[in-house]
C-alpha atoms as a PDB file:
ATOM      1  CA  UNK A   1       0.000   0.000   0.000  1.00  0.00           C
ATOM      2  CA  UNK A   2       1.043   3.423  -1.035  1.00  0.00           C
ATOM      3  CA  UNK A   3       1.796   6.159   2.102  1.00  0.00           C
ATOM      4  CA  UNK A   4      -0.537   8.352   1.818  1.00  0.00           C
ATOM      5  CA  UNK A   5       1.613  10.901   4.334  1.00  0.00           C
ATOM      6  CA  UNK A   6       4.805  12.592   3.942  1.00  0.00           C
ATOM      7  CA  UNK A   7       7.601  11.237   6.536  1.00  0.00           C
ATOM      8  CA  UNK A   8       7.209  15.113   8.807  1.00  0.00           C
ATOM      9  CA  UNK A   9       3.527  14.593   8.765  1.00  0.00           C
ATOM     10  CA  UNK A  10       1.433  11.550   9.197  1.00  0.00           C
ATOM     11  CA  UNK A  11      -1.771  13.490  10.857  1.00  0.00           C
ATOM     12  CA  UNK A  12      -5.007  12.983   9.253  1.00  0.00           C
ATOM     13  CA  UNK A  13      -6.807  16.006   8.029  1.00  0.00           C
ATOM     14  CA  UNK A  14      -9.434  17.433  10.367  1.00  0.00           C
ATOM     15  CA  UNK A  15     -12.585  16.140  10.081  1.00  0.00           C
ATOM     16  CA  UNK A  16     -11.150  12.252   8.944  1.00  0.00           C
ATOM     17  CA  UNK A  17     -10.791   9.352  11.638  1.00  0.00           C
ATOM     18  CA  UNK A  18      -9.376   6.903   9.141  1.00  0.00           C
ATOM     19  CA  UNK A  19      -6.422   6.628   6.789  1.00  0.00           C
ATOM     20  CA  UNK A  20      -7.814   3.960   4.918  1.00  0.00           C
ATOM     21  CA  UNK A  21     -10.349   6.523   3.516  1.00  0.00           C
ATOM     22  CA  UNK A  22      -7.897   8.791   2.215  1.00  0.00           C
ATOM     23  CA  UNK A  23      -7.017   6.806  -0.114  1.00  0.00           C
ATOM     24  CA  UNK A  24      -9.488   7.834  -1.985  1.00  0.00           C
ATOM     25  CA  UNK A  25      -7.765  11.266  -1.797  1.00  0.00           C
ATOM     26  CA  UNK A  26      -5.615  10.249  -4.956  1.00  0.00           C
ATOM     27  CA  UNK A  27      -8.857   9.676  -7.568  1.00  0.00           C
ATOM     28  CA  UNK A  28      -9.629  13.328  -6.283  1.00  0.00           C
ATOM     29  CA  UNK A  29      -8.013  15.524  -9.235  1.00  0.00           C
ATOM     30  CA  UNK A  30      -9.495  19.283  -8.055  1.00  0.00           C
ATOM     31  CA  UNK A  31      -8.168  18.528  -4.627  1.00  0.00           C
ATOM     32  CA  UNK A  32     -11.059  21.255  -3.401  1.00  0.00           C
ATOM     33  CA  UNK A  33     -10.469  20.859  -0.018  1.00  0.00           C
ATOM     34  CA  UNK A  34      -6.791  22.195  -0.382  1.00  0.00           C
ATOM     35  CA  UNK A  35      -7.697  25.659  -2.009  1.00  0.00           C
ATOM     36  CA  UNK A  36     -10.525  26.283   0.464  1.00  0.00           C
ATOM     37  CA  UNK A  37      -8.320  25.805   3.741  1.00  0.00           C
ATOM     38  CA  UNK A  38      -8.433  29.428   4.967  1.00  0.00           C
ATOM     39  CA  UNK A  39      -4.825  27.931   6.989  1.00  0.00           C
ATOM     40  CA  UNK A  40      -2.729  26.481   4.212  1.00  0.00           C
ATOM     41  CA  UNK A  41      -2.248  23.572   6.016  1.00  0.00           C
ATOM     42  CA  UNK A  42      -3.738  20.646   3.677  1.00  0.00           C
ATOM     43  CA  UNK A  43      -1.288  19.529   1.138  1.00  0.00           C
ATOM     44  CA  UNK A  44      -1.021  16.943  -1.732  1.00  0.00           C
ATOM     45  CA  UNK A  45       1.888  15.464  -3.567  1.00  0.00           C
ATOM     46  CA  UNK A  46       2.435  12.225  -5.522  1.00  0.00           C
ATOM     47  CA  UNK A  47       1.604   9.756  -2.415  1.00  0.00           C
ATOM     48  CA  UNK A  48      -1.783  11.932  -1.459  1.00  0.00           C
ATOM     49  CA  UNK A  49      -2.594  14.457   0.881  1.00  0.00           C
ATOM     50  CA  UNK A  50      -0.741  15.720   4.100  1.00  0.00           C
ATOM     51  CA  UNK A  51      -1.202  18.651   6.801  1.00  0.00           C
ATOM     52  CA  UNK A  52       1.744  21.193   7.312  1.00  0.00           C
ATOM     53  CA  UNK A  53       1.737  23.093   9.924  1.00  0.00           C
ATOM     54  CA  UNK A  54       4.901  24.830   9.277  1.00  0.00           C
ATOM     55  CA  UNK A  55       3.331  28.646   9.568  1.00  0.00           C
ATOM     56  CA  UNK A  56       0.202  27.998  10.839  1.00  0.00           C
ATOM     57  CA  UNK A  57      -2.331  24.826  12.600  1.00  0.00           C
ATOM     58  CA  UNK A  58      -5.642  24.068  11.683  1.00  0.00           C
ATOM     59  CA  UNK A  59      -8.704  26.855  12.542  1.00  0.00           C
ATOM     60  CA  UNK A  60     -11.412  23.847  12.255  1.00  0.00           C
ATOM     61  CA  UNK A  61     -13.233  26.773   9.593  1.00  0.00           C
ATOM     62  CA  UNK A  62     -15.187  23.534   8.023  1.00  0.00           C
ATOM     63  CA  UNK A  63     -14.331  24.380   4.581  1.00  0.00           C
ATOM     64  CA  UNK A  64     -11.830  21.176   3.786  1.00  0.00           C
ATOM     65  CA  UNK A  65     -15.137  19.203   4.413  1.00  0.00           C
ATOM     66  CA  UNK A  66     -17.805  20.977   2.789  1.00  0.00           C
ATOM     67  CA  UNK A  67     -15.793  21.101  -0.189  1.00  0.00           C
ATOM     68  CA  UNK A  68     -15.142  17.555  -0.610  1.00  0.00           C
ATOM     69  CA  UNK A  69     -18.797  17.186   0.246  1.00  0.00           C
ATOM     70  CA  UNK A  70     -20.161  19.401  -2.376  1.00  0.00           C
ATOM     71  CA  UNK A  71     -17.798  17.359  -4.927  1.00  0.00           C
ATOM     72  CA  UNK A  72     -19.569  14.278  -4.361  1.00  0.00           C
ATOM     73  CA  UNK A  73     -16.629  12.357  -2.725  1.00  0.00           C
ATOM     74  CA  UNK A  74     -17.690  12.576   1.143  1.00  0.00           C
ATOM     75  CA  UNK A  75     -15.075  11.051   2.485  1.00  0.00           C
ATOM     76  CA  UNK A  76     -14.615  14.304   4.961  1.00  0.00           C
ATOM     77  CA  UNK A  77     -17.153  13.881   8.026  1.00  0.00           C
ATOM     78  CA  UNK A  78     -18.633  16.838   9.591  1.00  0.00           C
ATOM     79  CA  UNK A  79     -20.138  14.582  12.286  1.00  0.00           C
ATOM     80  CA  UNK A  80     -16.137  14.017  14.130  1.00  0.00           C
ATOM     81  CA  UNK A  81     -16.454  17.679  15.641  1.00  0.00           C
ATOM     82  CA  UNK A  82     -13.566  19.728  15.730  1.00  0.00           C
ATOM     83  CA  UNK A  83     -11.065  17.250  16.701  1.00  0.00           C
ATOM     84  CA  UNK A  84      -7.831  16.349  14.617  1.00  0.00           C
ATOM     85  CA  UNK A  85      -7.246  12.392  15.100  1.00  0.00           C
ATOM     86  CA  UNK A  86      -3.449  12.405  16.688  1.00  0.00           C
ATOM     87  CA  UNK A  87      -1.487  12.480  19.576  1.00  0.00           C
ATOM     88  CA  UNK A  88       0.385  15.245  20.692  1.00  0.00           C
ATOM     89  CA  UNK A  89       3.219  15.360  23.293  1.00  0.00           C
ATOM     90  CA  UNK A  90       5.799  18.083  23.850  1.00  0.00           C
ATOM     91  CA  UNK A  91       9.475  16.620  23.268  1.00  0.00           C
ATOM     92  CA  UNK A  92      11.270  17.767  27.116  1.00  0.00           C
ATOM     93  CA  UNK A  93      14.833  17.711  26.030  1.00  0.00           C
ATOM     94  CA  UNK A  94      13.672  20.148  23.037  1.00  0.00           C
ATOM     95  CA  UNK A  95      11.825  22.345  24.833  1.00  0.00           C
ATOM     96  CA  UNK A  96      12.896  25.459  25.922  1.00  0.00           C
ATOM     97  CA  UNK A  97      10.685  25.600  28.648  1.00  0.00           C
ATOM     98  CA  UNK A  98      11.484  22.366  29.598  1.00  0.00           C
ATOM     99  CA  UNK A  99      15.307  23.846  29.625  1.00  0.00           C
ATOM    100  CA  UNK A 100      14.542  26.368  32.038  1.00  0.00           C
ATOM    101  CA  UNK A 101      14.426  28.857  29.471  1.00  0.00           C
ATOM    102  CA  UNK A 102      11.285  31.477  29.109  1.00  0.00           C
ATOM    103  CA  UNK A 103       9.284  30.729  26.224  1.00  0.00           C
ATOM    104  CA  UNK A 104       5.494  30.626  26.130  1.00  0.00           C
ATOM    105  CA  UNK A 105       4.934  30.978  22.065  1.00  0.00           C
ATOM    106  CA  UNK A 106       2.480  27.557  22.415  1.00  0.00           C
ATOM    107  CA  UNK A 107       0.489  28.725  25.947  1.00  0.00           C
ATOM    108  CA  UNK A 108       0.146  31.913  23.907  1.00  0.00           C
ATOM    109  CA  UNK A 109      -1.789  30.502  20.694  1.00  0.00           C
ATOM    110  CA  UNK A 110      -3.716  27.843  22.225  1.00  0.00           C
ATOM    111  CA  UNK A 111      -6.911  29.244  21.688  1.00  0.00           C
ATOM    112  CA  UNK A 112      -8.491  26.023  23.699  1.00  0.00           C
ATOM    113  CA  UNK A 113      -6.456  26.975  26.881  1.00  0.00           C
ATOM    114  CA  UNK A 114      -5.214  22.967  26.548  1.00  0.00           C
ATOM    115  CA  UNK A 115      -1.364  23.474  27.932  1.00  0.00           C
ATOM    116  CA  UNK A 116      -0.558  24.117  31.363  1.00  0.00           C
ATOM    117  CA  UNK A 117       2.613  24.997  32.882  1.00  0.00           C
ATOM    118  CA  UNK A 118       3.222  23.329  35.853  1.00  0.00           C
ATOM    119  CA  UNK A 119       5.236  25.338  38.398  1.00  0.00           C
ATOM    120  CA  UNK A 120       5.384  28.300  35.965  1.00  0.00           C
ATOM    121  CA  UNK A 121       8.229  26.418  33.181  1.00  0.00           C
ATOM    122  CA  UNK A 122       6.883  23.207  32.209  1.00  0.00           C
ATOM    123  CA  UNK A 123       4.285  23.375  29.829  1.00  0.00           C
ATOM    124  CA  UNK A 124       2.358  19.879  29.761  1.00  0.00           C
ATOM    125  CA  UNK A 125      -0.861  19.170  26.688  1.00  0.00           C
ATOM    126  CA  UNK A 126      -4.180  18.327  28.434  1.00  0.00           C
ATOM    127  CA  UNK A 127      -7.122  16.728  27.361  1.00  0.00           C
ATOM    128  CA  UNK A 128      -9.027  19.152  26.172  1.00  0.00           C
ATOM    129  CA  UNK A 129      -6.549  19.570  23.082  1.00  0.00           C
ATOM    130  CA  UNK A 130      -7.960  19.581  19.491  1.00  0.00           C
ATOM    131  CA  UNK A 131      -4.448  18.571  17.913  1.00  0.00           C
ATOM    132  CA  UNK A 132      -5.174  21.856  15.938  1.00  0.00           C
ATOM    133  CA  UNK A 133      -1.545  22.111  15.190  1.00  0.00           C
ATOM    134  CA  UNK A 134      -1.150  25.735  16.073  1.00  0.00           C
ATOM    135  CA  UNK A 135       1.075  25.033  18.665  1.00  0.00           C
ATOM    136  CA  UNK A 136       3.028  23.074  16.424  1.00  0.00           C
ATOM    137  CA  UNK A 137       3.608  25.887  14.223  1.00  0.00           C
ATOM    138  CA  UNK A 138       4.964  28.844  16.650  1.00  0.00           C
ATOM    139  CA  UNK A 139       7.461  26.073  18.259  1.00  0.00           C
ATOM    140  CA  UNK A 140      10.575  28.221  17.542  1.00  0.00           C
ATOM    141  CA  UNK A 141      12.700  24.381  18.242  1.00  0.00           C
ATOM    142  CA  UNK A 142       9.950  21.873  16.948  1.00  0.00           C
ATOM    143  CA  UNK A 143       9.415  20.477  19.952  1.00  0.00           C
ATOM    144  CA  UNK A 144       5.487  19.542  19.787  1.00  0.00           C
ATOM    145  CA  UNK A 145       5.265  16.330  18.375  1.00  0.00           C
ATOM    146  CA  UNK A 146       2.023  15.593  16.342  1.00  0.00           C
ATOM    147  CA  UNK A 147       1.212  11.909  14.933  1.00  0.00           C
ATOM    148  CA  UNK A 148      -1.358   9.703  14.316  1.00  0.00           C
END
């Protein structure tokens, strides 16, 4: 079977729970849900769609699924909420909190108030995290780690 994900990002799109749908992706030739992402984040090369959340995460606007709705393909589901499918951890020995050095850029963009810092340095994910990605994308070292 063909990856469907590039090797720096394996995280469904929003709105998708399974990769084995995807693959679908690749019949798509408009690939409607990539101009209509208000973020930039939804990609497609030769092996199929991927997010990048190298400037920016994902705004859960709706518009990657309505499009691919409205185009008769579907495979997009509404009904998952505003959830990305991933994990999420922060790497500690990349961290510059974690190194005792002041940095909240991912506190500060977390619109879903998700990370905590515990004793004022270390900033730990919680559970209410949508694995929107914007974190991801103000780490000045790449230290939040999103996968499926």
């Amino acid at each position: 079977m063909r990856h469907i994900f590039k090797k720096y990002s394996n995280v469904l799109p929003p709105y998708c729970s399974d990769s084995k749908i995807l693959e679908s992706c690749n019949k798509c030739l408009d690939s409607p849900c990539i101009g209509v992402c208000e973020e930039n984040i939804i990609k497609k090369d030769s092996n199929g769609i991927y997010l990048d959340f190298k400037e920016s995460g994902c705004s859960f606007c709706k518009k990657c699924a309505i499009a691919c709705m409205e185009n008769s393909f579907g495979l997009l589901d509404l009904t998952l909420g505003d959830k990305i499918v991933a994990t999420i951890q922060i790497n500690q020995s990349k961290c510059l909190a974690w190194q005792k050095t002041l940095c909240s850029y991912c506190l500060d963009v977390c619109d879903n108030k998700s990370i905590k810092f515990i004793g004022s340095l270390y900033p730990e994910v919680g559970e209410s995290c949508t694995k929107c990605g914007m974190c991801k994308s103000v780490c000045p070292v790449d230290a939040i780690i999103l996968k499926s």
